[in-house]
C-alpha atoms as a PDB file:
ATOM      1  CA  UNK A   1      22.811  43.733  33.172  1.00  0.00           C
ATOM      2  CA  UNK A   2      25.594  45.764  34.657  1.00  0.00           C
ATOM      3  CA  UNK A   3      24.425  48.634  36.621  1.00  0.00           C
ATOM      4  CA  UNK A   4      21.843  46.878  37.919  1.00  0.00           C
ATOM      5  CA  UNK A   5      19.006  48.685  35.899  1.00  0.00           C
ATOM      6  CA  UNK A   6      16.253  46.917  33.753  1.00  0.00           C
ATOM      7  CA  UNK A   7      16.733  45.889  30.642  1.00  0.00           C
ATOM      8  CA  UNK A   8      14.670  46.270  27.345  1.00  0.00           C
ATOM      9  CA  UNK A   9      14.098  44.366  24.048  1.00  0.00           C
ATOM     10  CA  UNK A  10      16.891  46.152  21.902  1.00  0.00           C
ATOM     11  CA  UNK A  11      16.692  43.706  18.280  1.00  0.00           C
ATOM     12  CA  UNK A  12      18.062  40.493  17.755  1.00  0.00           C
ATOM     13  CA  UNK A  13      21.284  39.112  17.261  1.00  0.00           C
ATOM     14  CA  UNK A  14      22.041  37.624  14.222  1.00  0.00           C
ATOM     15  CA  UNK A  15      21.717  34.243  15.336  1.00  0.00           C
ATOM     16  CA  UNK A  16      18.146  34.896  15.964  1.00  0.00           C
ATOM     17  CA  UNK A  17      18.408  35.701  19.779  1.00  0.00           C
ATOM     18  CA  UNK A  18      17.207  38.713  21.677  1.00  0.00           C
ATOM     19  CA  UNK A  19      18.935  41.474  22.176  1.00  0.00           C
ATOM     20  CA  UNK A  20      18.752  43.136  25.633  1.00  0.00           C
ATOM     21  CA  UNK A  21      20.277  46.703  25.938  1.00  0.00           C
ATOM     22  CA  UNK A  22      20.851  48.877  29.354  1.00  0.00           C
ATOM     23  CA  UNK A  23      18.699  52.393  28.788  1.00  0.00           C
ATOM     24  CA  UNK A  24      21.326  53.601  32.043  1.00  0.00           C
ATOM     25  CA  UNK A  25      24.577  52.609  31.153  1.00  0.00           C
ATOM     26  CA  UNK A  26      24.197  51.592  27.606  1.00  0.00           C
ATOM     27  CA  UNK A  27      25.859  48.200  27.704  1.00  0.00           C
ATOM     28  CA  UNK A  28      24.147  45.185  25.361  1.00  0.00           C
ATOM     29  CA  UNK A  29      23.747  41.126  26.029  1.00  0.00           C
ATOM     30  CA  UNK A  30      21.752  38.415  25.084  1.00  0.00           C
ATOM     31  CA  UNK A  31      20.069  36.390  27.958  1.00  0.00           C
ATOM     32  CA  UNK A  32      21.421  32.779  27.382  1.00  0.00           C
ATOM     33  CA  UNK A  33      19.583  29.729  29.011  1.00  0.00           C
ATOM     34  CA  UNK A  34      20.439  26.293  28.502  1.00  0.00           C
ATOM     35  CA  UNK A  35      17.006  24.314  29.100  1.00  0.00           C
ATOM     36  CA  UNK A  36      15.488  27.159  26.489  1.00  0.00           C
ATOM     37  CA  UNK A  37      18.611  26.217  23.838  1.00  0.00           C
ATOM     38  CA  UNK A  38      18.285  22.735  24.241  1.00  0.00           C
ATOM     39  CA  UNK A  39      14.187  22.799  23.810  1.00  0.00           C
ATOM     40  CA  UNK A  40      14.869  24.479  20.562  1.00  0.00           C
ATOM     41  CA  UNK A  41      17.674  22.498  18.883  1.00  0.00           C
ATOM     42  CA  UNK A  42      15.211  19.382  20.104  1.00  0.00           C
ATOM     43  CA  UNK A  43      12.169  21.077  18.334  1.00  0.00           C
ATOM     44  CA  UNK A  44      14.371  21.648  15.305  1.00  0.00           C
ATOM     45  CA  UNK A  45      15.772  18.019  15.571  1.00  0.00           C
ATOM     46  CA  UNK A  46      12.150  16.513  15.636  1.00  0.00           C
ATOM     47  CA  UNK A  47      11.292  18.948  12.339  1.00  0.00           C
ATOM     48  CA  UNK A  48      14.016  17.547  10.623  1.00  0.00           C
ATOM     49  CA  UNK A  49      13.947  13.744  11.743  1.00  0.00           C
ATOM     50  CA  UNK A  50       9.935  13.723  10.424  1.00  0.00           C
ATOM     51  CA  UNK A  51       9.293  16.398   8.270  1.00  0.00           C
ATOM     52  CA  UNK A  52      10.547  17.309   4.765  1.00  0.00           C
ATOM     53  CA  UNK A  53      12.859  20.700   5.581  1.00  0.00           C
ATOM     54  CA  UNK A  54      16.887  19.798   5.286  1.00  0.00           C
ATOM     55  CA  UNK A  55      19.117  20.589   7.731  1.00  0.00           C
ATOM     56  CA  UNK A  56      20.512  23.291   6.110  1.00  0.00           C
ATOM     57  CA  UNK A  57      17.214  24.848   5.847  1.00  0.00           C
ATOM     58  CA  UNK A  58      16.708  24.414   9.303  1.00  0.00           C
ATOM     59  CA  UNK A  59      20.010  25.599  10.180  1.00  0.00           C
ATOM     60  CA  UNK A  60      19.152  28.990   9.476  1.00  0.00           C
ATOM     61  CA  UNK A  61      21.996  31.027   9.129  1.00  0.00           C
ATOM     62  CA  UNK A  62      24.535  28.733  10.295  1.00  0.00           C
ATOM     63  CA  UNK A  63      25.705  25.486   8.180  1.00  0.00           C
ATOM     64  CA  UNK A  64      24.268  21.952   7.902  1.00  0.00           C
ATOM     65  CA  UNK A  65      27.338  20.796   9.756  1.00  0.00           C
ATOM     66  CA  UNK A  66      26.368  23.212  12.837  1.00  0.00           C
ATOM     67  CA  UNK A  67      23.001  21.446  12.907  1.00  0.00           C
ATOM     68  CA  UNK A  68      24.403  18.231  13.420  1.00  0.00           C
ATOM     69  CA  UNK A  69      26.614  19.410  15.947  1.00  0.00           C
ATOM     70  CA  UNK A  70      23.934  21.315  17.949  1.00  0.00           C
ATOM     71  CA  UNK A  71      21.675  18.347  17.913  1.00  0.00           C
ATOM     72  CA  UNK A  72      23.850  15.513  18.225  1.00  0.00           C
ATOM     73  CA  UNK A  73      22.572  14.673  21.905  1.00  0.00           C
ATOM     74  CA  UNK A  74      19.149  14.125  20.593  1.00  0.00           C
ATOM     75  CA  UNK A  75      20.342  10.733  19.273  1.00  0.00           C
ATOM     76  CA  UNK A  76      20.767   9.670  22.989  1.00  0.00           C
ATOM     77  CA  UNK A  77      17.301  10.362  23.674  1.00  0.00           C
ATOM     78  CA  UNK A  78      15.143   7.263  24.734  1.00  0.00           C
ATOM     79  CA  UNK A  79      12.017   8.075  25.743  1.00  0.00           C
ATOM     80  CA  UNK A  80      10.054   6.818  28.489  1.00  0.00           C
ATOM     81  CA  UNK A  81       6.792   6.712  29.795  1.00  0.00           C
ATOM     82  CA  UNK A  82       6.595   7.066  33.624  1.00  0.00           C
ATOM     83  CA  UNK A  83       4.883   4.438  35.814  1.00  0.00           C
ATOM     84  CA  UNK A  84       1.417   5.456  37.451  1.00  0.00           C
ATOM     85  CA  UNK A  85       0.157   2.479  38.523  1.00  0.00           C
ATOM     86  CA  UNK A  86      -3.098   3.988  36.855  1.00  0.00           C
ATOM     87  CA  UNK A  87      -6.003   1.028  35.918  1.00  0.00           C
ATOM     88  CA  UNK A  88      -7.558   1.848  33.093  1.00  0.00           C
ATOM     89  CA  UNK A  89     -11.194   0.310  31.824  1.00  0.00           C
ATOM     90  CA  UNK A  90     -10.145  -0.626  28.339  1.00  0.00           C
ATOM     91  CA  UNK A  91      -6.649  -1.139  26.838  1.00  0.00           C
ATOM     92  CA  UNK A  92      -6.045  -1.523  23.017  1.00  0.00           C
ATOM     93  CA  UNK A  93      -3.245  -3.021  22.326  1.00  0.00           C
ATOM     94  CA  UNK A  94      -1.436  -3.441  18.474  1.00  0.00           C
ATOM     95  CA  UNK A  95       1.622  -4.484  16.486  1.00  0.00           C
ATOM     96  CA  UNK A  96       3.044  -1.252  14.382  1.00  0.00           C
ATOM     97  CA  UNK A  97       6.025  -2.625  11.471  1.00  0.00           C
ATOM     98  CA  UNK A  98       8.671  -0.004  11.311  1.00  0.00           C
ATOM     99  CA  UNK A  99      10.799  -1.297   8.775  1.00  0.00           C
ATOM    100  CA  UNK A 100      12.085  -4.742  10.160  1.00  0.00           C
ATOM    101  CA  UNK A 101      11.352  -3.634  13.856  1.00  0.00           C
ATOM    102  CA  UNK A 102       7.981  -4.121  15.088  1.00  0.00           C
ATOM    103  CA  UNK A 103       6.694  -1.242  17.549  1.00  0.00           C
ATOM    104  CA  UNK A 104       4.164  -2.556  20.062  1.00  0.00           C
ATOM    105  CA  UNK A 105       2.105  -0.206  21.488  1.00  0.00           C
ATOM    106  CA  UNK A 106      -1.007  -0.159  24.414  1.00  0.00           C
ATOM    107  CA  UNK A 107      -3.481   2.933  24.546  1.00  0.00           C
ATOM    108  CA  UNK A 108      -6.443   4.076  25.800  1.00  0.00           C
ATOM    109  CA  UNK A 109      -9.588   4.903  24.454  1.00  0.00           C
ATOM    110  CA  UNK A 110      -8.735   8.755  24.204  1.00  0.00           C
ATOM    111  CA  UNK A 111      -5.520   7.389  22.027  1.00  0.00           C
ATOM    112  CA  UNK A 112      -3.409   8.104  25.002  1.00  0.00           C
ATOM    113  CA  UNK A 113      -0.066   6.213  25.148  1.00  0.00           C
ATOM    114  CA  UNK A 114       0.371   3.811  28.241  1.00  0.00           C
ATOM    115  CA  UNK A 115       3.103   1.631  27.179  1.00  0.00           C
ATOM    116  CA  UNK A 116       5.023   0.425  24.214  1.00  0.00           C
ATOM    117  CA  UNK A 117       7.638  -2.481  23.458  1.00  0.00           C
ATOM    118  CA  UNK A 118      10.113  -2.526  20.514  1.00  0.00           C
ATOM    119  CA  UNK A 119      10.402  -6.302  19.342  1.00  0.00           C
ATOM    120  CA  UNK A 120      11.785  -8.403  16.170  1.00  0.00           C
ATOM    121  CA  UNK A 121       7.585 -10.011  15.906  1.00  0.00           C
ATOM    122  CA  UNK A 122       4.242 -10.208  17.653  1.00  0.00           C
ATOM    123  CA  UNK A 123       5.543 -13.084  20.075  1.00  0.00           C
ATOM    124  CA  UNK A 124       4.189 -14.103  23.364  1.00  0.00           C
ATOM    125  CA  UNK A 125       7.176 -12.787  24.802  1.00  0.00           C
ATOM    126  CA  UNK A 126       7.502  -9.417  23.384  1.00  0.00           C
ATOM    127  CA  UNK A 127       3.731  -8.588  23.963  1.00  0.00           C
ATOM    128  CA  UNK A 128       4.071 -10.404  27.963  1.00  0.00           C
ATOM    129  CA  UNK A 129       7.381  -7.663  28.483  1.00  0.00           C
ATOM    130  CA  UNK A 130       4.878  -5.012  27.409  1.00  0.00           C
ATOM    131  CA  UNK A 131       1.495  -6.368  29.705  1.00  0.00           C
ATOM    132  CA  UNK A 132       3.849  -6.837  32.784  1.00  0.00           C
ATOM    133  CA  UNK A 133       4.600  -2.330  32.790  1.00  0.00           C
ATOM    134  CA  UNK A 134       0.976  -2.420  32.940  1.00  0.00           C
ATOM    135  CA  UNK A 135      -2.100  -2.741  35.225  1.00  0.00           C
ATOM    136  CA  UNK A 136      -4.156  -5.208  33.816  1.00  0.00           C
ATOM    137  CA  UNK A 137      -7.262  -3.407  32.764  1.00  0.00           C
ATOM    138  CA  UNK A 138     -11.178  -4.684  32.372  1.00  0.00           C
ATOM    139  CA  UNK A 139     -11.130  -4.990  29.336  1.00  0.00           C
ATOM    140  CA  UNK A 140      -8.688  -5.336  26.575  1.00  0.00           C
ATOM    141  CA  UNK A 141      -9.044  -5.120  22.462  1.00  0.00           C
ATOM    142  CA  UNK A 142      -6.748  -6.808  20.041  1.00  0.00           C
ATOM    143  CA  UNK A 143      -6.364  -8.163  16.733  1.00  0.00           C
ATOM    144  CA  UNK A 144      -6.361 -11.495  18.355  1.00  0.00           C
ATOM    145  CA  UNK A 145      -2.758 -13.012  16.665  1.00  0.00           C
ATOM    146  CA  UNK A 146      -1.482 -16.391  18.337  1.00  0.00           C
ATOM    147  CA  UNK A 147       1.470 -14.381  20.570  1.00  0.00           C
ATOM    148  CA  UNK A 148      -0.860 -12.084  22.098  1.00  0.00           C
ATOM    149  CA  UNK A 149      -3.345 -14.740  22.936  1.00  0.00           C
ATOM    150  CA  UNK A 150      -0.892 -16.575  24.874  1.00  0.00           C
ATOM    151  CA  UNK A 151       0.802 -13.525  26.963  1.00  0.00           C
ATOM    152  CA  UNK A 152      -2.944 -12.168  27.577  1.00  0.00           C
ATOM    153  CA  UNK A 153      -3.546 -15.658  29.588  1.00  0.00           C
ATOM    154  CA  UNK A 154      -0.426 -15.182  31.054  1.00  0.00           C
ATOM    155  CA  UNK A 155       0.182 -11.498  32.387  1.00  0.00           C
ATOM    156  CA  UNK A 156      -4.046 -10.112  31.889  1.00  0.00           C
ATOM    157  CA  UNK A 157      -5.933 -13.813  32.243  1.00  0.00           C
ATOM    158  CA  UNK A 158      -8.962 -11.813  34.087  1.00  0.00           C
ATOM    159  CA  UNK A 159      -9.032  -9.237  31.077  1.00  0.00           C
ATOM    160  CA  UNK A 160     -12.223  -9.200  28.695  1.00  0.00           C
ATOM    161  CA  UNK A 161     -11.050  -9.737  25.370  1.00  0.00           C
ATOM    162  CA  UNK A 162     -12.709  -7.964  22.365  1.00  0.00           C
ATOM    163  CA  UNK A 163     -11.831  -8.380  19.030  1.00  0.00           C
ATOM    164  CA  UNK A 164     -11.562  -5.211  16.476  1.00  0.00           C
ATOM    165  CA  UNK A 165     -13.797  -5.739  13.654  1.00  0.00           C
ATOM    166  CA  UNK A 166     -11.515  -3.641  11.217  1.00  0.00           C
ATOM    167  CA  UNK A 167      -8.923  -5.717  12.148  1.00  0.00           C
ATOM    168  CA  UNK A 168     -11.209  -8.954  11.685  1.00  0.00           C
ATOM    169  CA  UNK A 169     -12.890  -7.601   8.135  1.00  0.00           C
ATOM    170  CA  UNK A 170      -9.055  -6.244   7.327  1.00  0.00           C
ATOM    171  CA  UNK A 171      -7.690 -10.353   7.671  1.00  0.00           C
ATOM    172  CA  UNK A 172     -10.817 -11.688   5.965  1.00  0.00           C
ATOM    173  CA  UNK A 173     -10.627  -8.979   2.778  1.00  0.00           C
ATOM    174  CA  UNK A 174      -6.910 -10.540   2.873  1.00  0.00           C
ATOM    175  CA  UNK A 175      -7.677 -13.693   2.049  1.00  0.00           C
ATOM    176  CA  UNK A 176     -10.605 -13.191  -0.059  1.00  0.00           C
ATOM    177  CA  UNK A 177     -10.194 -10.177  -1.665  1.00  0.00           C
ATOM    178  CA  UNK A 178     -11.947  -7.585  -2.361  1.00  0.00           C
ATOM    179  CA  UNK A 179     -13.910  -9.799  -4.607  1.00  0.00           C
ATOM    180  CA  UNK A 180     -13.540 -13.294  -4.375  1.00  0.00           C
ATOM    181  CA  UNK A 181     -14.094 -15.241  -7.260  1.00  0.00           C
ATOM    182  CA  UNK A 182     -16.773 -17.997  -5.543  1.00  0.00           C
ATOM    183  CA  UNK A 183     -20.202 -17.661  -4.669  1.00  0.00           C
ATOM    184  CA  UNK A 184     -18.936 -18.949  -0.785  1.00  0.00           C
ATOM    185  CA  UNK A 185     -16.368 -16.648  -0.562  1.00  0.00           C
ATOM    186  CA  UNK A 186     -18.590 -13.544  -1.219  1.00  0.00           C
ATOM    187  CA  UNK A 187     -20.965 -14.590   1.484  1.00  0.00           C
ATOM    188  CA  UNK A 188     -18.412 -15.288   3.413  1.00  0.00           C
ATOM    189  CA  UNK A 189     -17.046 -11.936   3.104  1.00  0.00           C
ATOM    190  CA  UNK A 190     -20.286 -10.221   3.340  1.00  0.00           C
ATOM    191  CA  UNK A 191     -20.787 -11.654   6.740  1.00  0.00           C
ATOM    192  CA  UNK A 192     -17.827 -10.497   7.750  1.00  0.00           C
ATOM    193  CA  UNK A 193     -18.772  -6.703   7.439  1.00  0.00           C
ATOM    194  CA  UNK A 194     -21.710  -7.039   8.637  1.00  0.00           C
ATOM    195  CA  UNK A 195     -20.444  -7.650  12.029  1.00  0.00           C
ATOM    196  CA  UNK A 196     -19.663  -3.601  12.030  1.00  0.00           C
ATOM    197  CA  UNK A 197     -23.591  -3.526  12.627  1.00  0.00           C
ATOM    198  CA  UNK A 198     -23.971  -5.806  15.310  1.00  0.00           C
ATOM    199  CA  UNK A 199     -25.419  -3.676  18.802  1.00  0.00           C
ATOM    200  CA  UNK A 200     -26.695  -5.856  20.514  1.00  0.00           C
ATOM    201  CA  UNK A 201     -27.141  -9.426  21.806  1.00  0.00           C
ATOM    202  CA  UNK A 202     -29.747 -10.313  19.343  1.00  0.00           C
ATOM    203  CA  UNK A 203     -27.740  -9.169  16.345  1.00  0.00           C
ATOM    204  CA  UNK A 204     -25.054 -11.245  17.309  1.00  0.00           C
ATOM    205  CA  UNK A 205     -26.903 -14.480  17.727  1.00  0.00           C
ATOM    206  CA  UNK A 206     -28.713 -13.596  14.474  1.00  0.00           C
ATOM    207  CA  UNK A 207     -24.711 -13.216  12.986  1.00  0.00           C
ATOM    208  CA  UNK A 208     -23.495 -16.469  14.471  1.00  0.00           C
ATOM    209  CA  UNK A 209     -26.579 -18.214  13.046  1.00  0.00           C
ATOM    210  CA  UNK A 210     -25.722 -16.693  10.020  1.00  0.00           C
ATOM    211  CA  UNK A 211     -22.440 -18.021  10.085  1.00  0.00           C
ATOM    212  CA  UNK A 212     -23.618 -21.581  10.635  1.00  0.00           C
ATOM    213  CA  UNK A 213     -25.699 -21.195   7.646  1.00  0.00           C
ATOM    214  CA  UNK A 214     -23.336 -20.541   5.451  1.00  0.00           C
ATOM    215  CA  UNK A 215     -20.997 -23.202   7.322  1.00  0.00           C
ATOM    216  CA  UNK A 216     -23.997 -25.790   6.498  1.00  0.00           C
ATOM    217  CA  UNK A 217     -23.749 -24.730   2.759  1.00  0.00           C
ATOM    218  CA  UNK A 218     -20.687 -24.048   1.981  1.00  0.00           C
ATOM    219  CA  UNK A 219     -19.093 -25.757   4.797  1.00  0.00           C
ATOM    220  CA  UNK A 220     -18.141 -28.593   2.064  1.00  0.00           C
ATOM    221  CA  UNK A 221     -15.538 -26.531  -0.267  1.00  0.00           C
ATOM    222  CA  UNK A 222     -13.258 -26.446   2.705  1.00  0.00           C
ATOM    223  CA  UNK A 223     -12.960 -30.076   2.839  1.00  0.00           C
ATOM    224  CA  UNK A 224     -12.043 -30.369  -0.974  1.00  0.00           C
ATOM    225  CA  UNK A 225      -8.686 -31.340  -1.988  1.00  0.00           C
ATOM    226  CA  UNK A 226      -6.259 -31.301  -5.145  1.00  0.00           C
ATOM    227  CA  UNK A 227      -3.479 -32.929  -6.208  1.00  0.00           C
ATOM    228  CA  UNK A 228      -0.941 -30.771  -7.141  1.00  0.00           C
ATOM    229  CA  UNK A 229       2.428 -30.372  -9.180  1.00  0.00           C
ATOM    230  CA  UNK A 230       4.844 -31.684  -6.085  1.00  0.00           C
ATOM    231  CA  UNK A 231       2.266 -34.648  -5.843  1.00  0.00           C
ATOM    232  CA  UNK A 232       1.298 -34.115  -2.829  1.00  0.00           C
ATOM    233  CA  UNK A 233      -2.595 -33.430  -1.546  1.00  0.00           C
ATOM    234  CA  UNK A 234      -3.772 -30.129  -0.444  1.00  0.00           C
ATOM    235  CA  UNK A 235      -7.089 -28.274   0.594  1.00  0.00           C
ATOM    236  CA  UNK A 236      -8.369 -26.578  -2.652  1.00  0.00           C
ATOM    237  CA  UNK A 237      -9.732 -23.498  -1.083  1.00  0.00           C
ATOM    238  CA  UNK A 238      -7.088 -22.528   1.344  1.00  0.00           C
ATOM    239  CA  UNK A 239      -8.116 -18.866   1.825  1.00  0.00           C
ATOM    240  CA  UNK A 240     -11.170 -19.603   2.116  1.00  0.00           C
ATOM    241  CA  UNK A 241     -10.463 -22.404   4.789  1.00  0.00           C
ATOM    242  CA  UNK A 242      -7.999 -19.445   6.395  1.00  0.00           C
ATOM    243  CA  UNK A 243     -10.908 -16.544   6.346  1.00  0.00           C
ATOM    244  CA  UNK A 244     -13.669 -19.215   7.618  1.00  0.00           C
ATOM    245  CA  UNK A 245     -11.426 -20.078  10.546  1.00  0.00           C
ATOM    246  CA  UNK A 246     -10.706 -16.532  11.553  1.00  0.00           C
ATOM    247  CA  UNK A 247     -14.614 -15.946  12.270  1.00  0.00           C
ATOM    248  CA  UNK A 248     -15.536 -19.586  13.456  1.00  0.00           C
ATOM    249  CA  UNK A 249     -12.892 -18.935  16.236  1.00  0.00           C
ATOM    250  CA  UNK A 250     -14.020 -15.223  16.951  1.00  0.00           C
ATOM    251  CA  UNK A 251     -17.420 -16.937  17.318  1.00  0.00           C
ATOM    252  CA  UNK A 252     -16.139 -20.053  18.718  1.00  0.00           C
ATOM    253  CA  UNK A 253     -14.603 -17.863  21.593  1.00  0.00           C
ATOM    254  CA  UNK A 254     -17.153 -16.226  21.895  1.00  0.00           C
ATOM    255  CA  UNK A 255     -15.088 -12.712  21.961  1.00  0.00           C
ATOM    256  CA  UNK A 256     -17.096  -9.611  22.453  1.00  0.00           C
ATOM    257  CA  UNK A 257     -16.403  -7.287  19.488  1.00  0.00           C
ATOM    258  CA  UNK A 258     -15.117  -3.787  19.001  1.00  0.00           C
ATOM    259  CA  UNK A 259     -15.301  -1.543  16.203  1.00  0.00           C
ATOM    260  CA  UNK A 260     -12.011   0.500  16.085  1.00  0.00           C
ATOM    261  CA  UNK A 261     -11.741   2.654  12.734  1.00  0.00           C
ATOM    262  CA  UNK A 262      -8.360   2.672  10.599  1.00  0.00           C
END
């Protein structure tokens, strides 16, 4: 604006910008903000880094190599989550594997993001540098590996712990299979999904007693052992020994449960 009048939409420049012409005096700009430039070569960036477009088709018409110039400061971009202080009821807290890094994350029952941790594995110490950004909450859910136990005694030790029961049913279908090959295993894994239908206190005595059943049956094949090629001694059934001990300790511990879908 030069003469002080107001300006009106008059095209776009070729770049893709919006033209603003004078109707008094006749003279022509483009209105050129920073913070509005920069939110669009990061929207661009984002496209590119997880969708399927190139950069040269996001580029428009200006070159691949312009892209990467534009957006080069997106690379120095860490994000960060700011510090409330808020408590929140119930905290679910997982390991994500991002090629050899493992991503860490804690979120809320609405899936909202309250804290993550970027480590090389699930230890005690990664998971206790994530727990000590947050509020301890009531109650937390996990997928109940050794590292977290350990930093949840540490940082949360008044936190209810439930267990996810996909994550429970996902580690017992691992060592089973989908269909195990003995009559112990399939009971075994039976039991295991039916803990997505346990609501209330009598269903899950009537699944622990279930478990002992089967433990009073069955309970012998984990004790078997074979000789093998190395000649040394080893337990026969070893995932079944490994899916039997990840209920016996959910019910040992007696862990409330949580269904949590995939």
């Amino acid at each position: 604006m030069v003469c002080g009048s107001k300006l009106v939409k008059n095209g776009r420049h070729p770049s893709g910008t919006q033209r603003w012409r004078c109707r008094s005096c006749g003279s022509s700009s483009v209105r050129r903000r920073p913070d509005v430039t920069r939110r669009e070569q990061l929207h661009r960036f984002l496209t590119w880094l997880m969708g399927k477009a190139s950069q040269a088709e996001l580029a428009g018409a200006r070159s691949a190599r312009s892209f990467r110039r534009d957006t080069a400061w997106c690379w120095d971009l860490e994000p960060r989550l700011p510090v409330t202080g808020e408590v929140h009821e119930v905290i679910l807290v997982d390991g994500i594997w991002i090629e050899t890094w493992c991503l860490l994350i804690a979120l809320t029952t609405t899936n909202t993001v309250v804290g993550w941790q970027w480590a090389a594995r699930e230890s005690a110490a990664a998971w206790g540098a994530l727990f000590e950004s947050i509020p301890a909450p009531t109650v937390v859910v996990t997928d109940g590996g050794s590292g977290i136990r350990s930093a949840l005694a540490l940082h949360w030790p008044e936190a209810a712990i439930q267990r996810c029961i996909f994550h429970l049913q996902l580690n017992v279908t691992r060592e089973l299979t989908r269909n195990p090959r003995l009559r112990a295993g399939k009971d075994l894994r039976q039991i295991a999904l039916t803990l997505s239908s346990i609501h209330t206190v009598d269903d899950a005595i009537t699944w622990r007693l279930t478990l002992e059943a089967w433990w009073k049956t069955h309970g012998h094949l984990l004790r078997e052992r074979t000789l093998y090629d190395n000649g040394h001694f080893g337990y026969t059934h070893k995932p079944l020994r490994k899916a039997w001990a990840i209920l016996h300790r959910v019910a040992e511990n007696e862990h409330y449960v949580h269904f949590r879908p995939p």
